[in-house]
N, C-alpha and C. Protein backbone atom coordinates (compact mmCIF):
# COMPACT_ATOMS: atom_id res chain seq x y z
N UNK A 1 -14.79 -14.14 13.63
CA UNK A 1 -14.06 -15.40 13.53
C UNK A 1 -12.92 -15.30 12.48
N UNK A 2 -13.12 -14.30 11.37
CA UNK A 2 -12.35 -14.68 10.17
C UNK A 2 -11.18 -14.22 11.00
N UNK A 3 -11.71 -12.70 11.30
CA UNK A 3 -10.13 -12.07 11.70
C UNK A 3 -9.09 -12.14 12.86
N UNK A 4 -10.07 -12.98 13.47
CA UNK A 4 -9.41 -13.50 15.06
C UNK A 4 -8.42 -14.82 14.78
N UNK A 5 -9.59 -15.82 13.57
CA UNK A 5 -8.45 -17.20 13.78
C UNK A 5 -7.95 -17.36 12.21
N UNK A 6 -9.16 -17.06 11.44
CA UNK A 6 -8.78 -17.80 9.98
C UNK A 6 -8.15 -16.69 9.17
N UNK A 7 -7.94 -15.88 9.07
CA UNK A 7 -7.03 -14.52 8.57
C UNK A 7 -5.97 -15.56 8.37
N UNK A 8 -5.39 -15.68 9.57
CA UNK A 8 -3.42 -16.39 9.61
C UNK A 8 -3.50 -17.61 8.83
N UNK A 9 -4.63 -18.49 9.14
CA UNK A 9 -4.40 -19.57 7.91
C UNK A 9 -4.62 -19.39 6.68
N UNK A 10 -5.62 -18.42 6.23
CA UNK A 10 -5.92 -18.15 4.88
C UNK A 10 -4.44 -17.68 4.57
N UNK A 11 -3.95 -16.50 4.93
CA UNK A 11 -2.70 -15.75 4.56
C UNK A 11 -1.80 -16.75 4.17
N UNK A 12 -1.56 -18.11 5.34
CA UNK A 12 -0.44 -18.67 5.62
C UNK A 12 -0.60 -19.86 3.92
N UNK A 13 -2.04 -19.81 3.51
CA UNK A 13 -1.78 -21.00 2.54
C UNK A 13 -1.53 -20.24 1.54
N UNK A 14 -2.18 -19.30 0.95
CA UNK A 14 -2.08 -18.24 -0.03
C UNK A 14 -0.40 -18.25 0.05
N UNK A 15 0.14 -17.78 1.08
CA UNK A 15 1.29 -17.39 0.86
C UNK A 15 2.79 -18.50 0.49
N UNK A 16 2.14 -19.97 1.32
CA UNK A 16 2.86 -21.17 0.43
C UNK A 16 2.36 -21.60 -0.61
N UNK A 17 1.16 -21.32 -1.22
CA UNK A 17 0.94 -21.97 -2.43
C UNK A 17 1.99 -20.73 -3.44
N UNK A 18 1.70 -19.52 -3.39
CA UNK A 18 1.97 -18.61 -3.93
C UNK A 18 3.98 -18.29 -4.23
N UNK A 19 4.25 -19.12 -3.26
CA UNK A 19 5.71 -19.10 -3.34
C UNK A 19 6.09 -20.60 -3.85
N UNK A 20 5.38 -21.31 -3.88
CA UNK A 20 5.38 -22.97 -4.73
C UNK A 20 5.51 -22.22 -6.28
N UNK A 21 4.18 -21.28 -6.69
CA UNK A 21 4.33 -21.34 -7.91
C UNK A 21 4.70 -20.02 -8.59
N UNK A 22 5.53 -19.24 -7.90
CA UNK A 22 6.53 -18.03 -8.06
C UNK A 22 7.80 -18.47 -7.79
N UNK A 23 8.45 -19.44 -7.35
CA UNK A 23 9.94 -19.50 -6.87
C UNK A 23 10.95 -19.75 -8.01
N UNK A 24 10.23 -20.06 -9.14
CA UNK A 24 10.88 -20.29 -10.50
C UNK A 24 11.22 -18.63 -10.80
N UNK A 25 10.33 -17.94 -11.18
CA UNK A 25 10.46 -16.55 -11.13
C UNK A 25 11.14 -15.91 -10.50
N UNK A 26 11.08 -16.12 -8.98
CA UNK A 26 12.03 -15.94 -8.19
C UNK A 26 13.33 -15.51 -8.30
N UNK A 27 13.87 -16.76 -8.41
CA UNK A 27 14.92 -17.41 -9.01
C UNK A 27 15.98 -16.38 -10.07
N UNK A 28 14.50 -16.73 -11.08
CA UNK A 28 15.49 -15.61 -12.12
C UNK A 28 15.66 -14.26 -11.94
N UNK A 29 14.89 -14.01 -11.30
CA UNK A 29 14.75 -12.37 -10.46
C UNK A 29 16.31 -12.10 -10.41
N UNK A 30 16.48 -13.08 -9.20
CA UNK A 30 17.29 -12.96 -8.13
C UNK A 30 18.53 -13.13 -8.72
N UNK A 31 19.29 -14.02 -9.50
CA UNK A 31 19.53 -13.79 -10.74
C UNK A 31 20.45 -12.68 -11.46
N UNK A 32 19.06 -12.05 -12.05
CA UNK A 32 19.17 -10.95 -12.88
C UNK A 32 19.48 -9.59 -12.10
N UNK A 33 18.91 -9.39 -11.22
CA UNK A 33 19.64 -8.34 -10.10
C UNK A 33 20.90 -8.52 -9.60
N UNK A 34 21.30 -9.66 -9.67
CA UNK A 34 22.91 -10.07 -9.18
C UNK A 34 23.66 -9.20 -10.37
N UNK A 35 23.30 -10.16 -11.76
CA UNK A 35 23.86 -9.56 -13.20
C UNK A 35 24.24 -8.25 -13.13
N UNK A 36 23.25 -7.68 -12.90
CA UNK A 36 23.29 -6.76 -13.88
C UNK A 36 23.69 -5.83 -12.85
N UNK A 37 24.13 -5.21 -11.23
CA UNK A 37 25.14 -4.46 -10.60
C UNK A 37 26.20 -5.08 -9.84
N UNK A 38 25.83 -6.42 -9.23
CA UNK A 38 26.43 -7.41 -8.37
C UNK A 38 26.60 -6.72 -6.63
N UNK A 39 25.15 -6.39 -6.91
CA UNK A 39 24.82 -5.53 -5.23
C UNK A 39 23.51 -6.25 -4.95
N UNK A 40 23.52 -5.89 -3.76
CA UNK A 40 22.36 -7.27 -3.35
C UNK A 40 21.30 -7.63 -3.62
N UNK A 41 21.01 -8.68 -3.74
CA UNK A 41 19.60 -9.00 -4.03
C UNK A 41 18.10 -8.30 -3.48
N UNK A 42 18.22 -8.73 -2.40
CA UNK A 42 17.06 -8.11 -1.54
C UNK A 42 17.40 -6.85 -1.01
N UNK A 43 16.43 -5.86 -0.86
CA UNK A 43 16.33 -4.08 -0.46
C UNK A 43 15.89 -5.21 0.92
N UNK A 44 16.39 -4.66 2.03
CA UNK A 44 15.79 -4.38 3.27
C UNK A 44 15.33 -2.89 4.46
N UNK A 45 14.09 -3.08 4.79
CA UNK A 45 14.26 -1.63 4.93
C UNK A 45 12.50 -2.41 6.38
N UNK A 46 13.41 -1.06 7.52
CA UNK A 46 12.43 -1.04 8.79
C UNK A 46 10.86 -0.69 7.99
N UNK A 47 10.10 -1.10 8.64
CA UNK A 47 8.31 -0.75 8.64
C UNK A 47 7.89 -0.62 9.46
N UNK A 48 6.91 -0.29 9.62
CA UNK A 48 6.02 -0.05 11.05
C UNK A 48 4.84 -1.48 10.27
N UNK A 49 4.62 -1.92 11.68
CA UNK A 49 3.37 -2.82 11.28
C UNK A 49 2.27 -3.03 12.61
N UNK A 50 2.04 -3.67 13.01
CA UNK A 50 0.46 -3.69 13.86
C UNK A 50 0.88 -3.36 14.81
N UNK A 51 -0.28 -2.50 15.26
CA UNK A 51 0.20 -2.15 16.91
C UNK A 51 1.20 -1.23 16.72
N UNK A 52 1.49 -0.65 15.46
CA UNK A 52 2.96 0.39 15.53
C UNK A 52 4.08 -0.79 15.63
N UNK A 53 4.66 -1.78 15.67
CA UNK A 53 5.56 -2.25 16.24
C UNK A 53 6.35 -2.33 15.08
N UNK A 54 7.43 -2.06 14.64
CA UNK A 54 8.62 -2.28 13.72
C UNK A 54 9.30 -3.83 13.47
N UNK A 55 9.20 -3.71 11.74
CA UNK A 55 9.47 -5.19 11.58
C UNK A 55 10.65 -4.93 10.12
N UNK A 56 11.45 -5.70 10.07
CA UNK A 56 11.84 -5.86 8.75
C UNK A 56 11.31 -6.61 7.23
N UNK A 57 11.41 -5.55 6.62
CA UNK A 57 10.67 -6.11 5.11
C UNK A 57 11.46 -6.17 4.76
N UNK A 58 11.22 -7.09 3.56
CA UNK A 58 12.12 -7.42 2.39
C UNK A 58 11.56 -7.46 0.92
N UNK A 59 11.86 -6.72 0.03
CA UNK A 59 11.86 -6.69 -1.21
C UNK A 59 12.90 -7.10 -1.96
N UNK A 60 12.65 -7.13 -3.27
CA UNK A 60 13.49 -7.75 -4.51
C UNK A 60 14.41 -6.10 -4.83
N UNK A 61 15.40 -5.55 -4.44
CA UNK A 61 15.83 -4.28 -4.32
C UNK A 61 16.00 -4.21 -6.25
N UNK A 62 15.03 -3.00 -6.57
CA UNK A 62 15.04 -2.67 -8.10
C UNK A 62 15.46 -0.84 -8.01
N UNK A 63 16.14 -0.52 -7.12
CA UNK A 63 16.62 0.86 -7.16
C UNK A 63 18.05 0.54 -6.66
N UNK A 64 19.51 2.03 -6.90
CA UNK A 64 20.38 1.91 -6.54
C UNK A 64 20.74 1.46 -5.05
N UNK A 65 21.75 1.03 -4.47
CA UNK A 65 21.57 0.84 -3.14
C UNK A 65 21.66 1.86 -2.25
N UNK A 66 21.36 1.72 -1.10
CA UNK A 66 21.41 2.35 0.12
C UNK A 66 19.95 3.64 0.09
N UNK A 67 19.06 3.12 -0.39
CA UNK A 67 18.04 3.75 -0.15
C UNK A 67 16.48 3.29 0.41
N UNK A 68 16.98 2.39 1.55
CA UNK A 68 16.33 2.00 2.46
C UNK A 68 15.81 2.75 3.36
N UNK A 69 15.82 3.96 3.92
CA UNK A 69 14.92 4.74 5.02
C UNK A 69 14.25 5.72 4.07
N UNK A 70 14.06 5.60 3.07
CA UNK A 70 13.42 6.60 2.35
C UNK A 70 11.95 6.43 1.63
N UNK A 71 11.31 7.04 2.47
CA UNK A 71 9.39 7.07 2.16
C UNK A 71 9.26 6.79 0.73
N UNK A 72 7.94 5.91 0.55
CA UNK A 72 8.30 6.08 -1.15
C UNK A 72 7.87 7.28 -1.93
N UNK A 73 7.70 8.35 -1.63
CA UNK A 73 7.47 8.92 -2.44
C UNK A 73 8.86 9.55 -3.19
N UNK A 74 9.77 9.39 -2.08
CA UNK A 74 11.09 9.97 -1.98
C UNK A 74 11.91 9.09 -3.28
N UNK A 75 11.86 7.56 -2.45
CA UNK A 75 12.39 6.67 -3.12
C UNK A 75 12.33 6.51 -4.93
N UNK A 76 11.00 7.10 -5.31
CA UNK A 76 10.38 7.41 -6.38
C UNK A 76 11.68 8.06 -7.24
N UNK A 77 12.53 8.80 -6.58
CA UNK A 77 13.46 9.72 -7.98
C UNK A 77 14.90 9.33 -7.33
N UNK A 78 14.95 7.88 -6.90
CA UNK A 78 15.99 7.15 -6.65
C UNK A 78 16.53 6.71 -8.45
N UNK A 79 17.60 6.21 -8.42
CA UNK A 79 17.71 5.54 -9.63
C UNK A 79 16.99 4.40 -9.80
N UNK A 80 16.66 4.04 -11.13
CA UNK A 80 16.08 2.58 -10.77
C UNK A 80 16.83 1.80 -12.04
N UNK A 81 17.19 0.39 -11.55
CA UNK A 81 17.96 -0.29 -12.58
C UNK A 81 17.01 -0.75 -13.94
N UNK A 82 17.58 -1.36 -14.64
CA UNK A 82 17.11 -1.77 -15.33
C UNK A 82 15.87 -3.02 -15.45
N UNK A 83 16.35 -3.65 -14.63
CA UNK A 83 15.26 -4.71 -13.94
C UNK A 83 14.63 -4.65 -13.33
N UNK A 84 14.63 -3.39 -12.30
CA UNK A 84 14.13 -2.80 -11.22
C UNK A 84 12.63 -1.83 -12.04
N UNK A 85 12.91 -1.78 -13.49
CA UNK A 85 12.12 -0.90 -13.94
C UNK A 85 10.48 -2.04 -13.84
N UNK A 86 11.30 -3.38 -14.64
CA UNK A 86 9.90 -3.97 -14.98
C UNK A 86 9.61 -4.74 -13.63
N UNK A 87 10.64 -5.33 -12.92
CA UNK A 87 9.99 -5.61 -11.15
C UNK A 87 8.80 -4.88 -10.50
N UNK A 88 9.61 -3.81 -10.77
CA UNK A 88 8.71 -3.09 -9.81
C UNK A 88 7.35 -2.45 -10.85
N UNK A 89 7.28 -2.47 -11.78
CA UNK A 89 5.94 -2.26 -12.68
C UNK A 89 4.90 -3.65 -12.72
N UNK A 90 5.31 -4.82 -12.21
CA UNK A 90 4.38 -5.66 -12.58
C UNK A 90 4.66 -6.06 -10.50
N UNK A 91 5.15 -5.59 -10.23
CA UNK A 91 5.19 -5.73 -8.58
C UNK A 91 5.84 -7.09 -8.50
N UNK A 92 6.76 -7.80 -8.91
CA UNK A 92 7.47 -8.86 -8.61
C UNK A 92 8.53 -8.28 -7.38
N UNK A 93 9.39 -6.94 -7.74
CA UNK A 93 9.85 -6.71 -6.36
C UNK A 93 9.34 -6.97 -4.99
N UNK A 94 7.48 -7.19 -4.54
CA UNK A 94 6.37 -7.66 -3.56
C UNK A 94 6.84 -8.68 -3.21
N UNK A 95 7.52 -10.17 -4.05
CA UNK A 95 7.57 -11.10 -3.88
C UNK A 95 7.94 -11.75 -2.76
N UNK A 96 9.07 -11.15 -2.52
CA UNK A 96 9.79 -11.55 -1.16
C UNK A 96 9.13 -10.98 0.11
N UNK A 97 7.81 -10.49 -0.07
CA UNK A 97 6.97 -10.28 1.29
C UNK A 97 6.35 -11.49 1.49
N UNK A 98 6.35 -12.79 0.98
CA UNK A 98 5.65 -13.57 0.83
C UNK A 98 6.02 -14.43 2.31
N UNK A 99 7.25 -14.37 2.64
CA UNK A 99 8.22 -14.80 4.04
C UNK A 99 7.93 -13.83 5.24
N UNK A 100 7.41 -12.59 4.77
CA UNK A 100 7.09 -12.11 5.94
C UNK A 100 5.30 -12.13 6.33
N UNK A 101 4.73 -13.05 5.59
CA UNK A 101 3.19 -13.44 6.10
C UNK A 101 3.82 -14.66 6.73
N UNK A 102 4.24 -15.44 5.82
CA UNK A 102 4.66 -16.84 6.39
C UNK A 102 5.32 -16.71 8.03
N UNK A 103 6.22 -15.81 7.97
CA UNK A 103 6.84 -15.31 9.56
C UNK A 103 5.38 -14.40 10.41
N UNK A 104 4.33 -13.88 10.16
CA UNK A 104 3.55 -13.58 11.11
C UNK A 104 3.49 -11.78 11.45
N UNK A 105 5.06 -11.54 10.02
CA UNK A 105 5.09 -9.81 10.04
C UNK A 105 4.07 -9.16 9.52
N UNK A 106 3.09 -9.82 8.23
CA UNK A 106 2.41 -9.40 7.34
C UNK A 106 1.17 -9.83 6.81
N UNK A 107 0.11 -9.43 6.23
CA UNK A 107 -0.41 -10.04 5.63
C UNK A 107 -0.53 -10.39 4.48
N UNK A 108 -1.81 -10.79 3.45
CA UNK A 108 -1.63 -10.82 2.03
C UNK A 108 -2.71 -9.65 1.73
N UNK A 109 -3.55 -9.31 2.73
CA UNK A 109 -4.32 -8.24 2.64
C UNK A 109 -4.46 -7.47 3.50
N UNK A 110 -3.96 -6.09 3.76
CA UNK A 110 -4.18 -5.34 4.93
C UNK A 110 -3.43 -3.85 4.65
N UNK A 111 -3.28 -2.61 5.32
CA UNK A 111 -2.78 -1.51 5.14
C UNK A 111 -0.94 -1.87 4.62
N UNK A 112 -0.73 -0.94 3.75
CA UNK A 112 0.81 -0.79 3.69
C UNK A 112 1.51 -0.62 4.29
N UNK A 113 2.76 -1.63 5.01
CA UNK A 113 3.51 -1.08 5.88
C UNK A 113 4.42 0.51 5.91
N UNK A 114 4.13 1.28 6.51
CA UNK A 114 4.91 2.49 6.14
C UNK A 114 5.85 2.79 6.74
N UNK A 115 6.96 3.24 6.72
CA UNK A 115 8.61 3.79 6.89
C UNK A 115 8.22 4.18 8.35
N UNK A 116 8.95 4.30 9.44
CA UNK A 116 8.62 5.14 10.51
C UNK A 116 8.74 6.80 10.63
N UNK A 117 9.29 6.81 9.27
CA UNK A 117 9.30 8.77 9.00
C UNK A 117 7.88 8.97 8.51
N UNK A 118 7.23 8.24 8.55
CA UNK A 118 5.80 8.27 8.22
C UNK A 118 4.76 8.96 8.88
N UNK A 119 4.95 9.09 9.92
CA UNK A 119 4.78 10.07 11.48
C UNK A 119 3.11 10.17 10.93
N UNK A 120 3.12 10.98 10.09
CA UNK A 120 1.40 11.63 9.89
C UNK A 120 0.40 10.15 9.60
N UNK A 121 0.65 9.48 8.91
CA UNK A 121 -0.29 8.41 7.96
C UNK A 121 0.13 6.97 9.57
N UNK A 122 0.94 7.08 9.90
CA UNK A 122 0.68 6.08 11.18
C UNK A 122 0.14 6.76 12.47
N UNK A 123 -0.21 8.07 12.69
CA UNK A 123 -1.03 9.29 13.55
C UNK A 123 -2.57 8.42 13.10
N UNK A 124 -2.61 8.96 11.77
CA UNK A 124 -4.02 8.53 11.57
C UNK A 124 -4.58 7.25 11.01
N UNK A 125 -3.40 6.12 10.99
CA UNK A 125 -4.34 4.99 11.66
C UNK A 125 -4.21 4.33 13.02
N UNK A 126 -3.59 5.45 13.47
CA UNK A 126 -3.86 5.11 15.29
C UNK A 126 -5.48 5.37 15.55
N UNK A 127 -5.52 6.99 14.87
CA UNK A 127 -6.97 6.94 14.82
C UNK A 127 -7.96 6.51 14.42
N UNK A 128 -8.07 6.01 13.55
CA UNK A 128 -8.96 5.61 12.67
C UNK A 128 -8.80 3.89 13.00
N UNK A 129 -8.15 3.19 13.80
CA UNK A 129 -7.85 1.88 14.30
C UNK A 129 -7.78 0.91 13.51
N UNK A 130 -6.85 1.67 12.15
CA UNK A 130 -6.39 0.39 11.15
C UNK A 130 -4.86 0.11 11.61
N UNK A 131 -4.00 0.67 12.70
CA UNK A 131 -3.00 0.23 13.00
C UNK A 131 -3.11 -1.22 13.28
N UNK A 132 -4.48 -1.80 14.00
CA UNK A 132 -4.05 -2.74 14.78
C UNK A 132 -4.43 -4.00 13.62
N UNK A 133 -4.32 -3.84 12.55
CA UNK A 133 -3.94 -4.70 11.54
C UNK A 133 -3.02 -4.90 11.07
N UNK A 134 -2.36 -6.16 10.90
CA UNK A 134 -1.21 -6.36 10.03
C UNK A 134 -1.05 -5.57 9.00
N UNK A 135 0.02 -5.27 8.41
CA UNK A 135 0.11 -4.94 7.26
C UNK A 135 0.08 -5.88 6.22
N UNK A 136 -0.32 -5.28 4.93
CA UNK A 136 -0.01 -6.21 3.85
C UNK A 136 0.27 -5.79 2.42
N UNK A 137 0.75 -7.35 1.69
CA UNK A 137 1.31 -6.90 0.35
C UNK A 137 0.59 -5.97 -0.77
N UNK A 138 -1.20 -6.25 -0.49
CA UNK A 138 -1.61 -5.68 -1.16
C UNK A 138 -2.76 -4.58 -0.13
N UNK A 139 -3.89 -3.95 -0.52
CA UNK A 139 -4.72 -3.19 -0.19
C UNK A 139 -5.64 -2.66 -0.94
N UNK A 140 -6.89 -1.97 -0.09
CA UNK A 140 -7.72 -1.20 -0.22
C UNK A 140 -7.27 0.50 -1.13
N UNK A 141 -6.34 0.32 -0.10
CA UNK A 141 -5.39 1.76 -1.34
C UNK A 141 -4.95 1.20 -2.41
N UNK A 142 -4.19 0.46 -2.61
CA UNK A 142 -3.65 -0.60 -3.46
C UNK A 142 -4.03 -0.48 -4.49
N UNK A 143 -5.38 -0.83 -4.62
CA UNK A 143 -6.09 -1.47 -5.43
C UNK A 143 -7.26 0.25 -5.59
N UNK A 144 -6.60 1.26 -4.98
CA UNK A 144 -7.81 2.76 -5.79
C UNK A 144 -6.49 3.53 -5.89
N UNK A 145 -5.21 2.95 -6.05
CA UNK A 145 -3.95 4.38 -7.05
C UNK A 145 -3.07 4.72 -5.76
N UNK A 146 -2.61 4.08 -4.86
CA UNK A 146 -1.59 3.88 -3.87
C UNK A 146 -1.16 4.90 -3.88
N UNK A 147 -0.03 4.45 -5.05
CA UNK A 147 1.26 5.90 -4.85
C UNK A 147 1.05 7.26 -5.32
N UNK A 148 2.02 7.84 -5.05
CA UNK A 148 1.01 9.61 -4.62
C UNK A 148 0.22 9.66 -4.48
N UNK A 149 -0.87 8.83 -3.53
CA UNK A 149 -2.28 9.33 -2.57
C UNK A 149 -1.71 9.53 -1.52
N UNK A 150 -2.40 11.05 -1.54
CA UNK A 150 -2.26 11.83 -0.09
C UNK A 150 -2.58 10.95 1.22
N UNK A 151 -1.72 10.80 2.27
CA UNK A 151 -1.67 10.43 3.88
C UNK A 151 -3.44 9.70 3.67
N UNK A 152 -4.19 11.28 3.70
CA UNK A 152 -5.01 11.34 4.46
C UNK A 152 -6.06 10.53 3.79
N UNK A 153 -5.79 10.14 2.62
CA UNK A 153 -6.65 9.71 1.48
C UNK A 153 -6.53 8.41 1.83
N UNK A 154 -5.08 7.84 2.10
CA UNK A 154 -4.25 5.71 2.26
C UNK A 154 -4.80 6.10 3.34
N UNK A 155 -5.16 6.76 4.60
CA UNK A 155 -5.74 5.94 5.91
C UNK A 155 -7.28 6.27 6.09
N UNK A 156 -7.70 7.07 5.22
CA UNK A 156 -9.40 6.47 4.73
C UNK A 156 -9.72 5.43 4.16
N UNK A 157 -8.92 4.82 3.31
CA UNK A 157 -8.68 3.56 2.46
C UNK A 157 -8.95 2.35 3.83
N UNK A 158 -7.58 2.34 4.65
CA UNK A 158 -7.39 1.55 5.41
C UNK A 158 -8.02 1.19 6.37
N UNK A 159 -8.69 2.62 6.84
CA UNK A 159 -10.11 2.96 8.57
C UNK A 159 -11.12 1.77 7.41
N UNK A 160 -11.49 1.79 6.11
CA UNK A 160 -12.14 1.44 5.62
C UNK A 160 -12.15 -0.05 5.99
N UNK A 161 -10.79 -0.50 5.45
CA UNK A 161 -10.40 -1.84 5.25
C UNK A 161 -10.98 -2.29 6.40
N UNK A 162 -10.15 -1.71 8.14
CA UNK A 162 -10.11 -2.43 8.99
C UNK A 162 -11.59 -2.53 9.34
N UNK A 163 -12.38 -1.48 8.97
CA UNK A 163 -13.89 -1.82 9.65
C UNK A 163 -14.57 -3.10 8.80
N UNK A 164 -14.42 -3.28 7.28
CA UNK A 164 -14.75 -4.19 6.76
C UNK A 164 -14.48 -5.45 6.34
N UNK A 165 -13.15 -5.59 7.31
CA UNK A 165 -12.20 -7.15 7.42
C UNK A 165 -12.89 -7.94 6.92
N UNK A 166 -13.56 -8.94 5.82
CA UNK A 166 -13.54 -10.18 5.79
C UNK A 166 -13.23 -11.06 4.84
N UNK A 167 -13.25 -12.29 4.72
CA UNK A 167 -12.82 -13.44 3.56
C UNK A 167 -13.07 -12.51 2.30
N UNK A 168 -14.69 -12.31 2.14
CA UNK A 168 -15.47 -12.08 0.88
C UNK A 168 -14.28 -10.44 0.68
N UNK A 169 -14.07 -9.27 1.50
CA UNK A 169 -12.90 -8.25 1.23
C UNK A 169 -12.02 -8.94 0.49
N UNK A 170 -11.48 -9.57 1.77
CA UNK A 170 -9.87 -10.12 0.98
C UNK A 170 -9.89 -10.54 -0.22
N UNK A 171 -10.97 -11.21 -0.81
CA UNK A 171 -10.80 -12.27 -2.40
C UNK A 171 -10.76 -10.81 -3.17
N UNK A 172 -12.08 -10.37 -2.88
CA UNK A 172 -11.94 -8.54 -3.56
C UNK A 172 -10.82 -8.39 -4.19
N UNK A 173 -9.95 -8.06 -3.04
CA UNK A 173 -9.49 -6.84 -3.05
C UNK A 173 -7.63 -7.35 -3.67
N UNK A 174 -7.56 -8.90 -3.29
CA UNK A 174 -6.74 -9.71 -4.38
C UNK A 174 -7.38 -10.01 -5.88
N UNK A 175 -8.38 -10.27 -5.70
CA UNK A 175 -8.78 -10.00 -7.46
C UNK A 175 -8.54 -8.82 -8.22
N UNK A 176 -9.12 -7.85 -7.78
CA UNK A 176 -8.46 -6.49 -8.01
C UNK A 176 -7.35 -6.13 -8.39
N UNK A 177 -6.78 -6.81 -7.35
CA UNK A 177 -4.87 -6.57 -7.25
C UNK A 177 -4.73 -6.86 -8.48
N UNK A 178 -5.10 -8.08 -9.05
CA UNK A 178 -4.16 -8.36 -10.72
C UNK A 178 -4.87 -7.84 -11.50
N UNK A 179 -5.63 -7.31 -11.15
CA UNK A 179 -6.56 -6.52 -12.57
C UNK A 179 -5.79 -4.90 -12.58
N UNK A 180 -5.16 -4.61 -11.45
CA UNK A 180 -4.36 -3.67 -11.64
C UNK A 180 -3.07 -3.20 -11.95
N UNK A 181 -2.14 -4.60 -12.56
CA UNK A 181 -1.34 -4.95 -13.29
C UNK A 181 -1.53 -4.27 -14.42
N UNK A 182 -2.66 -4.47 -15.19
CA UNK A 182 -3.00 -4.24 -16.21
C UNK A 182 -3.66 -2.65 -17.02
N UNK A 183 -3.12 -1.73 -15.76
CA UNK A 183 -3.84 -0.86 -16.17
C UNK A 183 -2.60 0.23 -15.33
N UNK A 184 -2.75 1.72 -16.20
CA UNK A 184 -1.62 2.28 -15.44
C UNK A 184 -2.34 3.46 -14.21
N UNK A 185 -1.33 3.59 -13.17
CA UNK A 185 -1.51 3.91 -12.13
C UNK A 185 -2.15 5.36 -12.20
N UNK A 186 -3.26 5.53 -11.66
CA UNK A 186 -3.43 7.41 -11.48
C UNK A 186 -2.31 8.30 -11.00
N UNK A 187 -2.63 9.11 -11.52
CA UNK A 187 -1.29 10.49 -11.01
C UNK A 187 -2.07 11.33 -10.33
N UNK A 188 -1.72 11.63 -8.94
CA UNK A 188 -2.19 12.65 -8.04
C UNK A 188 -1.53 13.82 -8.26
């Protein structure tokens, strides 16, 4: 039941309450990224999301421009601005995924949308049948050291997620999420 009907409403309130009491923040974000190059606000960049099907994301862009098709690991030794340093360390750059749950691209809990050069890590959650979940802002990888975990490591994470979909996960695995603010990321 959760994941058939109440998933989309849980997501859908989470994700207006959550932009009620972030849009001040927002704001100044949006802002301060203007300031400080006067290049655009939002990074947009293709994803793969359920079912494989390609959607546009949007982030708070905290690296130089035009580095939108680039995997993150790549993206990683992009420049990153100055604002872009602490955005993206406390994950406020995430913010603006908040429109793509509200639009039906995403979730607030589910696998990471990945780049379509992603080829291997969307192979194996074809297999492992976490494709046919939304993606989302946060995760099961997310929340055990995301970046630089190997392919094969984020779609054990995710086979995980999708077999254990429920409410009691999701609170998890968003509680988690801010407890991992607070602590610095493993190095693979």
């Amino acid at each position: 039941m959760y994941r058939s009907f109440f998933k989309r409403y849980f997501d859908c309130a989470v994700a207006a309450i959550a932009l009620a009491l972030f849009s001040p923040l927002m704001a100044v974000v949006a802002i301060l990224i203007k300031l400080e190059d006067g290049g655009d606000i939002l990074f947009r960049q293709i994803r793969v999301g359920k079912n494989g099907e390609e959607f546009k994301c949007f982030k708070f862009r905290s690296m130089a421009m035009h580095a939108e098709n680039l995997p993150s690991g790549e993206a990683a030794n992009m420049p990153i601005t100055r604002i872009g340093r602490l955005i993206r360390r406390t994950s406020i750059d995430e913010l603006p995924q908040l429109f793509s749950v509200l639009r039906g691209d995403m979730s607030i809990v589910g696998p990471r949308p990945p780049v379509p050069s992603q080829v291997g890590l969307c192979s194996l959650r074809q297999s492992n049948g976490s494709i046919k979940c939304l993606p989302g802002m946060t995760g099961l990888a997310q929340i055990n050291g995301y970046n630089g975990m190997p392919d094969l490591e984020k779609a054990e994470f995710d086979g995980e997620y999708a077999r254990k979909m429920s409410l009691a996960t999701d609170l998890k695995i968003i509680l988690r999420t801010f407890s991992y603010f607070f602590r610095e990321p493993p190095v693979y």
